[in-house]
N, C-alpha and C. Protein backbone atom coordinates (compact mmCIF):
# COMPACT_ATOMS: atom_id res chain seq x y z
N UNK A 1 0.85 -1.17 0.00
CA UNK A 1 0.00 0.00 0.00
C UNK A 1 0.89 1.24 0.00
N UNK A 2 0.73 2.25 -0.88
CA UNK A 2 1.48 3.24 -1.15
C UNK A 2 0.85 4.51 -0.32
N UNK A 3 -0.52 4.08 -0.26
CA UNK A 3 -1.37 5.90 0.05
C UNK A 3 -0.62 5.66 1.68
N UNK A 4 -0.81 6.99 1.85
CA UNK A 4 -0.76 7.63 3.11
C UNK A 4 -2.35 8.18 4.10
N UNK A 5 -2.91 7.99 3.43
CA UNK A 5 -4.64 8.28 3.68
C UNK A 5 -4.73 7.20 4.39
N UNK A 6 -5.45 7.35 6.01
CA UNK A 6 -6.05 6.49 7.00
C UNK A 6 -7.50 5.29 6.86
N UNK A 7 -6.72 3.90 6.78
CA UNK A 7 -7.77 3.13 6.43
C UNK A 7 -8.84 2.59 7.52
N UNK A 8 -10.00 2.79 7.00
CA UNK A 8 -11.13 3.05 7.80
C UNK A 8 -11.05 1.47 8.72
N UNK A 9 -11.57 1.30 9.88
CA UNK A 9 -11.41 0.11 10.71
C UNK A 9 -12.15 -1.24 9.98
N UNK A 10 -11.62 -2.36 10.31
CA UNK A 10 -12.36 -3.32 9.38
C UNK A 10 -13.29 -3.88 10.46
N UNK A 11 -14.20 -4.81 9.94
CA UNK A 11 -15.27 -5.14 10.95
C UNK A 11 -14.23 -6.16 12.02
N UNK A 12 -15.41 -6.46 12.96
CA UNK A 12 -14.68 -7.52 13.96
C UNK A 12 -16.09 -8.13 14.34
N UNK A 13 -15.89 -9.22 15.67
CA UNK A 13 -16.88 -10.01 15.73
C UNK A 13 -17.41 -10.97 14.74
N UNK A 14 -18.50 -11.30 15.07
CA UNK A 14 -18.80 -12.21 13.92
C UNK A 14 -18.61 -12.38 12.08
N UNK A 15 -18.40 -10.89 12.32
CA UNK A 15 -18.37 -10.39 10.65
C UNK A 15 -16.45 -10.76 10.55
N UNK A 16 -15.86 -10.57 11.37
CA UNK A 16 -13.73 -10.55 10.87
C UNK A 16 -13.56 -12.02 10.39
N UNK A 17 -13.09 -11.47 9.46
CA UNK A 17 -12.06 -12.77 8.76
C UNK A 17 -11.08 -11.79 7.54
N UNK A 18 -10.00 -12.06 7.48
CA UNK A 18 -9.01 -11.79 6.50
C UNK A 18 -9.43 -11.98 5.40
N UNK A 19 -10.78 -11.54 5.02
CA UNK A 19 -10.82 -11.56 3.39
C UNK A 19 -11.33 -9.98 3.56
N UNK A 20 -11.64 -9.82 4.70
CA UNK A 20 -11.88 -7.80 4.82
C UNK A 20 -10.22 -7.22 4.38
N UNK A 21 -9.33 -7.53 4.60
CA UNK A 21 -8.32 -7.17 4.76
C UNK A 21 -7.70 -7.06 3.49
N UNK A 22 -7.91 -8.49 3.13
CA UNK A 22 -7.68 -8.60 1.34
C UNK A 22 -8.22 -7.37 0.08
N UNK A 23 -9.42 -7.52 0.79
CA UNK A 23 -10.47 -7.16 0.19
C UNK A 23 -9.82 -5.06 -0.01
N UNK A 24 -9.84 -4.86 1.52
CA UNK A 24 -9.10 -3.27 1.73
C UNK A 24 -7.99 -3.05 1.10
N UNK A 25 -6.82 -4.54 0.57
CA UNK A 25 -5.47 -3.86 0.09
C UNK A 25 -5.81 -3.75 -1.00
N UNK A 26 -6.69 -4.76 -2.06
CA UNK A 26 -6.99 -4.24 -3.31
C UNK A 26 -7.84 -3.43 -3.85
N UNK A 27 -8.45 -2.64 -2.68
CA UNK A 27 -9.26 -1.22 -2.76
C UNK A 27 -8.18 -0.22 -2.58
N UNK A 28 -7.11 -0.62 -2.25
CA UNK A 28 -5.53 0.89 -1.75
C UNK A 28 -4.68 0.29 -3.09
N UNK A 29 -4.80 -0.76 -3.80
CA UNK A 29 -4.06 -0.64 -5.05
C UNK A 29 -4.62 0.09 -5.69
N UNK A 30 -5.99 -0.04 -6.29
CA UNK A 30 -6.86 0.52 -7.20
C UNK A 30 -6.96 2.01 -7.45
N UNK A 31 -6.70 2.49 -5.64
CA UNK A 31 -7.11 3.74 -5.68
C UNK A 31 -5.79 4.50 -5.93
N UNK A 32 -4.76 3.58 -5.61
CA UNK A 32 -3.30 4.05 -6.05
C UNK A 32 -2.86 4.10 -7.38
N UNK A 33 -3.67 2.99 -8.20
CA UNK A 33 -3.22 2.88 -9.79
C UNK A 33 -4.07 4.07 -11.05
N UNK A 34 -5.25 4.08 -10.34
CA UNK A 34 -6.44 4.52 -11.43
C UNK A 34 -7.49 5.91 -10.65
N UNK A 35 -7.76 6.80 -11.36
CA UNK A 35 -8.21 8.19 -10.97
C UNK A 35 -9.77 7.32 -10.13
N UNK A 36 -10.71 8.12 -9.51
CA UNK A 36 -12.01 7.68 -9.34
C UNK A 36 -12.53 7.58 -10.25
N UNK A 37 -14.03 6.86 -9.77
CA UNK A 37 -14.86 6.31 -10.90
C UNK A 37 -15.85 8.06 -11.26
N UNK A 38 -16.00 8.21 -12.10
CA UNK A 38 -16.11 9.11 -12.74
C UNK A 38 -17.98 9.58 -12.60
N UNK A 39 -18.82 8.36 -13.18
CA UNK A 39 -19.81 8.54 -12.94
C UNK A 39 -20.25 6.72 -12.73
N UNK A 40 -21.59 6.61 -12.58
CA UNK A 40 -22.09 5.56 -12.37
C UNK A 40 -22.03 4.43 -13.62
N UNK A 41 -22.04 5.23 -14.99
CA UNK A 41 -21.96 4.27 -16.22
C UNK A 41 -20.20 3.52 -15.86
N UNK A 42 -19.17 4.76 -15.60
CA UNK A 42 -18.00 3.88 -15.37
C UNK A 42 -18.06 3.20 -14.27
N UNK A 43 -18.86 3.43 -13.44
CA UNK A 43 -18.72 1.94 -12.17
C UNK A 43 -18.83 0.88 -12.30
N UNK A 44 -20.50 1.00 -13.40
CA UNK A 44 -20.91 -0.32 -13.80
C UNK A 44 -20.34 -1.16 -14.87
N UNK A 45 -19.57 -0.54 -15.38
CA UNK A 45 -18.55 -1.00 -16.41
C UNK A 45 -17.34 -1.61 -16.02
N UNK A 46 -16.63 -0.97 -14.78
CA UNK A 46 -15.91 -1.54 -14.14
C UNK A 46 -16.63 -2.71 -13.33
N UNK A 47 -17.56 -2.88 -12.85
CA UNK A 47 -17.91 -4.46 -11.70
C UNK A 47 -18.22 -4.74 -12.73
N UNK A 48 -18.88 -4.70 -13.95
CA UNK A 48 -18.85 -6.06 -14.86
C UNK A 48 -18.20 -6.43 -15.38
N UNK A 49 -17.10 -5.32 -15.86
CA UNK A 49 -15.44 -6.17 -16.03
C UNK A 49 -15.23 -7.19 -15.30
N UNK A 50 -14.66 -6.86 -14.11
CA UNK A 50 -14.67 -7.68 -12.87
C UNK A 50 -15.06 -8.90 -13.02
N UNK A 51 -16.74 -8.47 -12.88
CA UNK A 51 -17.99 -10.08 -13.09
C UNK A 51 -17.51 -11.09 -14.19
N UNK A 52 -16.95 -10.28 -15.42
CA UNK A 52 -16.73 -11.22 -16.47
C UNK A 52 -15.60 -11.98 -16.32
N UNK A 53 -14.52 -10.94 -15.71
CA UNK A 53 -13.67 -11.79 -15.29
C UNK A 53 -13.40 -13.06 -14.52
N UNK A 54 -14.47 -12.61 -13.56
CA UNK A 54 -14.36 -13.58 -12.40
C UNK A 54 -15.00 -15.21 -13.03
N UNK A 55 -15.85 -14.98 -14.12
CA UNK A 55 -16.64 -15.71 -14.41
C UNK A 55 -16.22 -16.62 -14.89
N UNK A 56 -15.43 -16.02 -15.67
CA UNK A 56 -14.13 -16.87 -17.00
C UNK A 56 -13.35 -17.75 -15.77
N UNK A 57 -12.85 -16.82 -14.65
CA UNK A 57 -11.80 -17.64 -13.85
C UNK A 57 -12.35 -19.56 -13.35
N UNK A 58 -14.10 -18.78 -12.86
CA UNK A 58 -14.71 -19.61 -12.33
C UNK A 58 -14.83 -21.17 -13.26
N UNK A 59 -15.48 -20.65 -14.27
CA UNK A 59 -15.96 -21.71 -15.67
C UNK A 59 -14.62 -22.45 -16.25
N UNK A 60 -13.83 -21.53 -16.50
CA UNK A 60 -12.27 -21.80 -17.61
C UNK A 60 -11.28 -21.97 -17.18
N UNK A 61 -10.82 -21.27 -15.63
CA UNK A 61 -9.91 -21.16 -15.05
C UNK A 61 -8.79 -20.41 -15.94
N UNK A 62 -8.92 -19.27 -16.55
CA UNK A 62 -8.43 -19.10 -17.51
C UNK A 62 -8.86 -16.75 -17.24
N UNK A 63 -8.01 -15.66 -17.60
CA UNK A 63 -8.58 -15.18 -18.00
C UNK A 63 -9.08 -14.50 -19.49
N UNK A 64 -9.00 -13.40 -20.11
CA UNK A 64 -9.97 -13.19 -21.06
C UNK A 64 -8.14 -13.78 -22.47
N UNK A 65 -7.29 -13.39 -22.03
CA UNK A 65 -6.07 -13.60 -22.59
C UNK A 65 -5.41 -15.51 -22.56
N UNK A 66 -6.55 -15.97 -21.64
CA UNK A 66 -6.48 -17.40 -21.90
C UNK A 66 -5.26 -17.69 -20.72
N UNK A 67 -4.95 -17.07 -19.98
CA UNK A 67 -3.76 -17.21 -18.77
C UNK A 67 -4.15 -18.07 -17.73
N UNK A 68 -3.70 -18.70 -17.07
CA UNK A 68 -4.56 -19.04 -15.52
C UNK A 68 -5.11 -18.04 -14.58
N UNK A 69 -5.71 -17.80 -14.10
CA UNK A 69 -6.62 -17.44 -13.87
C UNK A 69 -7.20 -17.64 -12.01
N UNK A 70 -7.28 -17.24 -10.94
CA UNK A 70 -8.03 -17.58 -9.80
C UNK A 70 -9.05 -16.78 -9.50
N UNK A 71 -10.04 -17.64 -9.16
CA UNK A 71 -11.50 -17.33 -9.13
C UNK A 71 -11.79 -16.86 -7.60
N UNK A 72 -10.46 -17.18 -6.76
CA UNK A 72 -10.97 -16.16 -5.70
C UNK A 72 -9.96 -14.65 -5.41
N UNK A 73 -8.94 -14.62 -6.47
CA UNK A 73 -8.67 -13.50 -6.84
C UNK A 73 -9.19 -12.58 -7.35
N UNK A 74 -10.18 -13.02 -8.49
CA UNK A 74 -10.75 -11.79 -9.28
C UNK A 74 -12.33 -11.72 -8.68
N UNK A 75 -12.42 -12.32 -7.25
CA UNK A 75 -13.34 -12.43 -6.46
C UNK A 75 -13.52 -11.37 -5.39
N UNK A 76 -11.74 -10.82 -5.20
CA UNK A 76 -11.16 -9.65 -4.60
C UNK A 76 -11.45 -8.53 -5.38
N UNK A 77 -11.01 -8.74 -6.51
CA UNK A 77 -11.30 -7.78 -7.44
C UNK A 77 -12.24 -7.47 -7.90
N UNK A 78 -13.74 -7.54 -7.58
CA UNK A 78 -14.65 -7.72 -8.52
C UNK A 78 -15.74 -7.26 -6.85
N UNK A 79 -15.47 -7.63 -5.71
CA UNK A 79 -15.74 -7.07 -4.43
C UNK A 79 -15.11 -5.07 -4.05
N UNK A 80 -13.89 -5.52 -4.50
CA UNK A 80 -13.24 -4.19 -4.08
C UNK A 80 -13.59 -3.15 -4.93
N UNK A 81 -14.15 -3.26 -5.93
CA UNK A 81 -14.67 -2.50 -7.16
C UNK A 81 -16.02 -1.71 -7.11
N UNK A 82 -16.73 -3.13 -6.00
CA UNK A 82 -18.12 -2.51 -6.22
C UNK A 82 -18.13 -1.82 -4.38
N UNK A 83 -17.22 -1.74 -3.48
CA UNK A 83 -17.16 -1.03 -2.13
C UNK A 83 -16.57 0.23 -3.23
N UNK A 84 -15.58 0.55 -4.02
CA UNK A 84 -14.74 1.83 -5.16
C UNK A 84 -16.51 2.50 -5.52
N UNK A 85 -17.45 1.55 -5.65
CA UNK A 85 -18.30 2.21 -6.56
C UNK A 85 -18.97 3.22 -5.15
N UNK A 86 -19.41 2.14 -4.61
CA UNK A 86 -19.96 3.32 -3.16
C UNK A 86 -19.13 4.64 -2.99
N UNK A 87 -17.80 4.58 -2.62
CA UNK A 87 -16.51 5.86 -2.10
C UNK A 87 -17.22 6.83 -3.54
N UNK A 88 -17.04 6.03 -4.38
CA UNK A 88 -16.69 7.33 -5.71
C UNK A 88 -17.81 7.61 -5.82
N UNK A 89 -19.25 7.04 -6.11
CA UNK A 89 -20.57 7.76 -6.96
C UNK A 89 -21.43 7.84 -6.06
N UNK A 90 -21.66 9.01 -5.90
CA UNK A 90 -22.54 9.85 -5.36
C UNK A 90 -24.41 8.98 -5.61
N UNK A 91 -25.09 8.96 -3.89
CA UNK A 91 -26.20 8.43 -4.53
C UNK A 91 -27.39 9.38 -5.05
N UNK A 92 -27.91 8.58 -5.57
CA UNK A 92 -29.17 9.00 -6.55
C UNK A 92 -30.52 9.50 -5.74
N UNK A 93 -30.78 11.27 -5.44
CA UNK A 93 -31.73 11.40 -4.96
C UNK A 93 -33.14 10.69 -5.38
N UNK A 94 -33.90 10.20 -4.52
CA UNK A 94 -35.24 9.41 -4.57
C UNK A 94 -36.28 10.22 -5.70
């Protein structure tokens, strides 16, 4: 993790297990590699990237480039994308 920005507490109790944790470092890559999500069309474009990805991993074990592939990697990725979508896009008055 590169940022210097304070990461918010992860759950505990019944909810802790180290996939919160996982889950938070590849939300501090993302936000380290790539600007925010811009509006809601790029959010949803990004988690279905993700989805497709994950999907291929799941079915093919493979991703879109035919590589190997883990389905609970792009499981991280495809989670941490759609907590990116909450931070970045603003919700939709009723």
């Amino acid at each position: 993790m590169t940022t210097d920005r304070p990461r918010a507490p992860l759950l505990s109790g019944p909810h802790s297990s180290p996939v919160w944790e996982q889950i938070a470092d590849e939300l501090d890559r993302a936000i380290d590699e790539f600007g925010p999500m811009a509006s809601a069309h790029e959010g949803i474009a990004v988690i279905e990237e993700e989805f497709l990805e994950m999907r291929s991993a799941v079915f093919w074990g493979v991703d879109s480039k035919g590589r190997p592939s883990d389905p609970h990697d792009e499981a991280l990725q495809l989670a941490a994308m759609a907590v990116r979508y909450l931070i970045d896009v603003p919700r939709r008055a009723p």
